[in-house]
Protein backbone atom coordinates (compact mmCIF):
# COMPACT_ATOMS: atom_id res chain seq x y z
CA UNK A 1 64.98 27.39 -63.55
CA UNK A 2 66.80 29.33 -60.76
CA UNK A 3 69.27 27.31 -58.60
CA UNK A 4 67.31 27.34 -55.64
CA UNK A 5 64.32 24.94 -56.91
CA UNK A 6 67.28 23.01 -58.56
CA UNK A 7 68.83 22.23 -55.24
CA UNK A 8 64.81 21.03 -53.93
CA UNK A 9 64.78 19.09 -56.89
CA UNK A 10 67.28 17.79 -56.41
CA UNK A 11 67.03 16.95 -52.48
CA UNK A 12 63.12 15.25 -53.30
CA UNK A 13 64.91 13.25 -55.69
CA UNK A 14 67.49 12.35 -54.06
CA UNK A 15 64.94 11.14 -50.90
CA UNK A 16 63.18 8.86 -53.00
CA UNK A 17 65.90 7.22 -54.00
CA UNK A 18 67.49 6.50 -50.03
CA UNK A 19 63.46 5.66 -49.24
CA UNK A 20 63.76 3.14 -52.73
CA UNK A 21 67.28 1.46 -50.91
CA UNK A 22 65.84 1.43 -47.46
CA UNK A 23 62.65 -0.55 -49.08
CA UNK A 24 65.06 -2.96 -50.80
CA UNK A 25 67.09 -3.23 -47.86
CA UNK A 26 63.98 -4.64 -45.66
CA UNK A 27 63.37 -6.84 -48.18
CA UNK A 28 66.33 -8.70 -48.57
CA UNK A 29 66.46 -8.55 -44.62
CA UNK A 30 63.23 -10.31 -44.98
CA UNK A 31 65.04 -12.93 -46.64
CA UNK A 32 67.64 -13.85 -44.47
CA UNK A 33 66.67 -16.97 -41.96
CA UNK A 34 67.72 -15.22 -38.97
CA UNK A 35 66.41 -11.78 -39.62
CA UNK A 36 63.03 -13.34 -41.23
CA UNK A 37 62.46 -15.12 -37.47
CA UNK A 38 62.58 -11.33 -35.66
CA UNK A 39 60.38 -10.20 -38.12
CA UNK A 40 57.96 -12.73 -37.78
CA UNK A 41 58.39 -12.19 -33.53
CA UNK A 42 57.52 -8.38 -34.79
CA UNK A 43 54.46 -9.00 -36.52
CA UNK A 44 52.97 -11.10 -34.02
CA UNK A 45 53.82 -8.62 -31.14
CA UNK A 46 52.58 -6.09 -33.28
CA UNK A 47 49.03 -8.40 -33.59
CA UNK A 48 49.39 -8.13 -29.80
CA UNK A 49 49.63 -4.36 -29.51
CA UNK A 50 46.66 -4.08 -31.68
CA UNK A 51 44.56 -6.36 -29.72
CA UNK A 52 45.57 -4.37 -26.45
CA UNK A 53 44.69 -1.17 -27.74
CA UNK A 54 41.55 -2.91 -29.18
CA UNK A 55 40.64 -3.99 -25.44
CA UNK A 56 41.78 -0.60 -24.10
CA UNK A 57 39.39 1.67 -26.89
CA UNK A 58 36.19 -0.81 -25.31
CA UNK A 59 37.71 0.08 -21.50
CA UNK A 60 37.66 3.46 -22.55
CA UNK A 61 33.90 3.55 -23.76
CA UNK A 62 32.86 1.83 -20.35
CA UNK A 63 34.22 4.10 -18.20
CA UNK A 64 32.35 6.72 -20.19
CA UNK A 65 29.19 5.05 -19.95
CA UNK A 66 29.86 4.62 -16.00
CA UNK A 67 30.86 8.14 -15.51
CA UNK A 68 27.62 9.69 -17.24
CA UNK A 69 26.10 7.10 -15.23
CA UNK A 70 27.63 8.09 -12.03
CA UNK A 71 26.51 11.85 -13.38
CA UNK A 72 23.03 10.66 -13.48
CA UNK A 73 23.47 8.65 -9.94
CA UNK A 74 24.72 12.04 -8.93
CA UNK A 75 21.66 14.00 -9.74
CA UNK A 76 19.02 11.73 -8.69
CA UNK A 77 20.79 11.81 -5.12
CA UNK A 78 20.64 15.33 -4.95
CA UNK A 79 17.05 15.45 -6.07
CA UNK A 80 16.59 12.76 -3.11
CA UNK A 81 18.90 14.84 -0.73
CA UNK A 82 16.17 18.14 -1.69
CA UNK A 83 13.35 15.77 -1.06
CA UNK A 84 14.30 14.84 2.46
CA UNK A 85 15.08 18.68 3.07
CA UNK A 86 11.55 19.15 2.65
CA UNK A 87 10.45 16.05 4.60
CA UNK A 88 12.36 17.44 7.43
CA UNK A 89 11.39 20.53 7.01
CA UNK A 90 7.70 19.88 6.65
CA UNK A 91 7.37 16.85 8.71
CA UNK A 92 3.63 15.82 8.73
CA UNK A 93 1.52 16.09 11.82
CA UNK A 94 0.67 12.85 12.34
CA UNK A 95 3.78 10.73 12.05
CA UNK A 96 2.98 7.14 12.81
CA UNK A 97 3.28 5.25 16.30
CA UNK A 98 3.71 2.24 18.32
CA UNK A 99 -0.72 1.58 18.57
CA UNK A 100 -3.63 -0.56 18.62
CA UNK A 101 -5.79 -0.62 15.62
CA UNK A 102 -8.79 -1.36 17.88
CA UNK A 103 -9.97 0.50 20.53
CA UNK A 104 -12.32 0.56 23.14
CA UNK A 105 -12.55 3.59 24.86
CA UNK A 106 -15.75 5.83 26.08
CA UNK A 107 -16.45 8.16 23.73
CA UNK A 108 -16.47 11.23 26.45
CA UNK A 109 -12.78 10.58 26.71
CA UNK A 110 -11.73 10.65 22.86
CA UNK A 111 -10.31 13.55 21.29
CA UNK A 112 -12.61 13.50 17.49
CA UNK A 113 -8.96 14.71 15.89
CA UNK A 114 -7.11 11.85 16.54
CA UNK A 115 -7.81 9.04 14.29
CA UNK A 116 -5.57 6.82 16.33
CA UNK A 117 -8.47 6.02 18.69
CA UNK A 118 -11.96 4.39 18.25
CA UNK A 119 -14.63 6.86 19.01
CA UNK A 120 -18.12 5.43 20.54
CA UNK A 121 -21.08 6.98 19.43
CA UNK A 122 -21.93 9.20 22.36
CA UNK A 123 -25.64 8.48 22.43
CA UNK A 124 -24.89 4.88 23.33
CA UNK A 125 -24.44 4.19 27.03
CA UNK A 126 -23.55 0.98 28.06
CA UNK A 127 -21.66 -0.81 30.09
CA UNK A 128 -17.94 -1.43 29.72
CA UNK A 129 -18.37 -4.83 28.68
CA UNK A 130 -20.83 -4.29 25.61
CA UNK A 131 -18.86 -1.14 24.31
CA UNK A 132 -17.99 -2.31 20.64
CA UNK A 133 -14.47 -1.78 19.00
CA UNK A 134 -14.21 0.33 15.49
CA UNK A 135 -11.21 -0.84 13.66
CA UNK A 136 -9.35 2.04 12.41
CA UNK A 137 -6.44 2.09 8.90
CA UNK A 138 -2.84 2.19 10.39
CA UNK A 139 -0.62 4.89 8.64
CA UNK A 140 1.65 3.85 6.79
CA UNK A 141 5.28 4.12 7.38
CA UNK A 142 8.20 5.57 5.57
CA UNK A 143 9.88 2.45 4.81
CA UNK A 144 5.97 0.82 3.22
CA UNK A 145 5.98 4.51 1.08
CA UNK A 146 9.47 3.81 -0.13
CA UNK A 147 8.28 0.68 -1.21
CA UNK A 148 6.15 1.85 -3.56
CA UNK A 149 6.83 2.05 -7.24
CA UNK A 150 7.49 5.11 -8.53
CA UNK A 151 4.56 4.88 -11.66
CA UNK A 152 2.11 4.38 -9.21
CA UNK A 153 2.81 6.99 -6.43
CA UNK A 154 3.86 9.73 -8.97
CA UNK A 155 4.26 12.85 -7.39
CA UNK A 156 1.96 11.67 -4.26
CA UNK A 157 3.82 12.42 -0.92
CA UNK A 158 3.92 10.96 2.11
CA UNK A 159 1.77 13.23 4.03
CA UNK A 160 -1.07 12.87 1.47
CA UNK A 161 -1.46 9.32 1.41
CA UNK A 162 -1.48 9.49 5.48
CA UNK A 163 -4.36 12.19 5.01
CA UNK A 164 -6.01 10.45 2.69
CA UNK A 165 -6.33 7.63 5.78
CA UNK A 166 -7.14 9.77 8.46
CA UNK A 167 -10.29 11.02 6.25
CA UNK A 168 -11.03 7.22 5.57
CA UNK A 169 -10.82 6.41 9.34
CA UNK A 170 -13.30 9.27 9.96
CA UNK A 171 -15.98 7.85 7.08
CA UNK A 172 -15.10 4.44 9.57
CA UNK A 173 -15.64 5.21 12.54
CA UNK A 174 -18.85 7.71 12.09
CA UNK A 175 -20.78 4.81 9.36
CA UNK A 176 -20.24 2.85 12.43
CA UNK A 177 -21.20 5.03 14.92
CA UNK A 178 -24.88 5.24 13.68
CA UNK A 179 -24.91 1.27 12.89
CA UNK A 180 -23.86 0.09 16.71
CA UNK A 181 -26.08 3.07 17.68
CA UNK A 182 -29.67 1.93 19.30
CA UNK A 183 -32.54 2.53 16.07
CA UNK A 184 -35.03 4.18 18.87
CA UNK A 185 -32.12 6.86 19.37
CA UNK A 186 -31.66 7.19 15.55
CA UNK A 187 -33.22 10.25 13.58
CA UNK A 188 -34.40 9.76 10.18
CA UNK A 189 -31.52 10.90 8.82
CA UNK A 190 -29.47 8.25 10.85
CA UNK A 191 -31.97 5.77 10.35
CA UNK A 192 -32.06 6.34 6.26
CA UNK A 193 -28.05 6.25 6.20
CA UNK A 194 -28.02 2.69 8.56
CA UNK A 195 -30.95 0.75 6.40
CA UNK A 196 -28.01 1.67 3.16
CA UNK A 197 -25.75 0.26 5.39
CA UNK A 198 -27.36 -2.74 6.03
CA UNK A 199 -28.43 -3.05 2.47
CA UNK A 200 -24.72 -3.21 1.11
CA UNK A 201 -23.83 -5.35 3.42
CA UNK A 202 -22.78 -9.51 1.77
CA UNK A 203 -21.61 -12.67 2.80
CA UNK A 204 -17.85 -11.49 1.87
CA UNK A 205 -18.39 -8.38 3.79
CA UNK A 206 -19.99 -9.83 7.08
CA UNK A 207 -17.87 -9.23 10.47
CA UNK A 208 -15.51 -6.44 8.40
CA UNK A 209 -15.28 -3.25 8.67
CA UNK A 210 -16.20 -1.44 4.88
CA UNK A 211 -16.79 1.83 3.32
CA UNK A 212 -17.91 2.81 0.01
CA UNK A 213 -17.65 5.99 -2.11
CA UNK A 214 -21.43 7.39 -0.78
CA UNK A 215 -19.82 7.10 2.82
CA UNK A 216 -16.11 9.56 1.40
CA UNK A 217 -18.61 11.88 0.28
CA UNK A 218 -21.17 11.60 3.29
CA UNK A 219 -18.49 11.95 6.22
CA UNK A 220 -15.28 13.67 4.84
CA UNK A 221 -14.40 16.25 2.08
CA UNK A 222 -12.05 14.40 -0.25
CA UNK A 223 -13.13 14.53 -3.75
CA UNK A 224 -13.48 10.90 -5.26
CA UNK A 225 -11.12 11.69 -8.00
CA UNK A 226 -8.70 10.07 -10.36
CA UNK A 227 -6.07 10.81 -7.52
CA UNK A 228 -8.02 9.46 -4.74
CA UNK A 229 -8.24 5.95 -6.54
CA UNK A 230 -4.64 6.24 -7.50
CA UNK A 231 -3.97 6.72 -3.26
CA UNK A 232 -6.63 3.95 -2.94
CA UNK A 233 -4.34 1.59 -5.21
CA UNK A 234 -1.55 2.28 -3.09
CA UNK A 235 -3.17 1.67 -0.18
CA UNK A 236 -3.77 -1.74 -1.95
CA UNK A 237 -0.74 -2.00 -2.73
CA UNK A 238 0.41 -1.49 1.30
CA UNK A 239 -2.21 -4.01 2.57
CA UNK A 240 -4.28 -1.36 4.69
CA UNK A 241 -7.39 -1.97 2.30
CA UNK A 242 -9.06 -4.91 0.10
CA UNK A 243 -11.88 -4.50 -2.81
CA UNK A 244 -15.40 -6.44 -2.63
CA UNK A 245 -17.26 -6.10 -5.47
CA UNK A 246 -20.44 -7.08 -6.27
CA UNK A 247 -24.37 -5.29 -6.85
CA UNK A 248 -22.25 -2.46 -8.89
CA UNK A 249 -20.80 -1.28 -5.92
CA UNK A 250 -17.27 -1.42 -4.72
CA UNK A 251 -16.77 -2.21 -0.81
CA UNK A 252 -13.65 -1.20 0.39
CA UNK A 253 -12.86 -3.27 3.08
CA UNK A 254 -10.12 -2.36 5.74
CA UNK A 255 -7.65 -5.08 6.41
């Protein structure tokens, strides 16, 4: 065996036998009264330590969870921040006002593109005082689109659902149009369409204003599709419409 591993030998032995004393040495510490007492003081701040680190390791997995969660806060409000981009930078045409749902106007002076105003069927001539009033869907406003839940607008936009009324206000105003309109004025067209009208009429429907799904496809071009009943549920949902039901038909009945 050459010296050198001799002297390592050596050294590892002699370590194990200082660790061997120290060991004894703590233990007859451990013995004496006064020395036993700051161990004791030890241990139990040591049970403290471990308890604080303890708390610390759960502090330190909450603040992960409320940083990704922040991180996901994050994103969302940059999605929102793109959204309102594009609301601003698209802003719809007909944004909604101060207005009166019902109007009584003479036809000659309505513009047909706004849907804000009641239009009078222009055959009818009568005098100011037995002009009738077509009530008319109010928009709805940013703050009533906000409030709806996200499962049931999907990716449905403002603009659309507001579209979606103007071409229900236009199925309004012209089923009513031919229905306050005198029957000797009425072609057989007219008259064919206002006998329907008076045959879906009920007792739940009687003084409101209602359409039904032969009217969308009579007066407008929106395609009575799964999306159009998922607008019509939101306009439900918003109060601007109500369902009557009854004959297998649905009524839908502007509130």
């Amino acid at each position: 065996m050459a010296s050198s591993d001799l002297e390592l030998l050596c050294s590892h032995v002699n370590e194990k036998i200082g660790n061997i004393k120290k060991t004894l040495s703590l233990r007859n510490c451990g013995q004496e009264p006064t020395l036993k007492t700051m161990l004791n003081k030890i241990g139990d701040e040591i049970i403290v330590v471990n308890e604080l680190l303890n708390q610390l390791e759960l502090e330190i997995q909450h603040q992960e969870q409320t940083n990704n969660s922040l991180k996901e806060l994050c994103e969302s409000l940059e999605e929102d921040y793109k959204d309102v981009e594009h609301l601003k930078e698209n802003i719809p045409s007909h944004l909604p006002q101060v207005r009166v749902t019902q109007s009584c106007v003479k036809g000659s002076d309505l513009d047909p593109e706004e849907p804000d105003k009641a239009v009078e069927p222009e055959p009818i001539k009568k005098p100011p005082k037995e002009q009738r009033s077509i009530k008319e869907m109010p928009f709805i406003t940013c703050d009533e689109f906000n409030g709806v839940p996200s499962y049931m607008k999907s990716r449905l936009t403002y603009g659309q659902i507001n579209d979606v009324i103007k071409e229900i206000n236009k199925a309004v105003i012209s089923k009513y149009k031919i229905l306050y309109q005198p029957k000797k004025s009425m072609n057989s067209v007219a008259r064919n369409l206002y006998h329907r009208f008076i045959n879906e009429e009920t007792k739940d429907t009687k003084g409101r204003y209602f359409i039904v799904e032969a009217d969308i496809k009579e007066f407008t071009t929106l395609k009575v599709d799964k999306k159009f009943h998922v607008i019509l549920s939101i306009l439900r949902h918003c109060r601007r419409l109500s369902e009557v039901r009854g004959g297998g038909l649905t009524r839908y009945v502007i509130t």
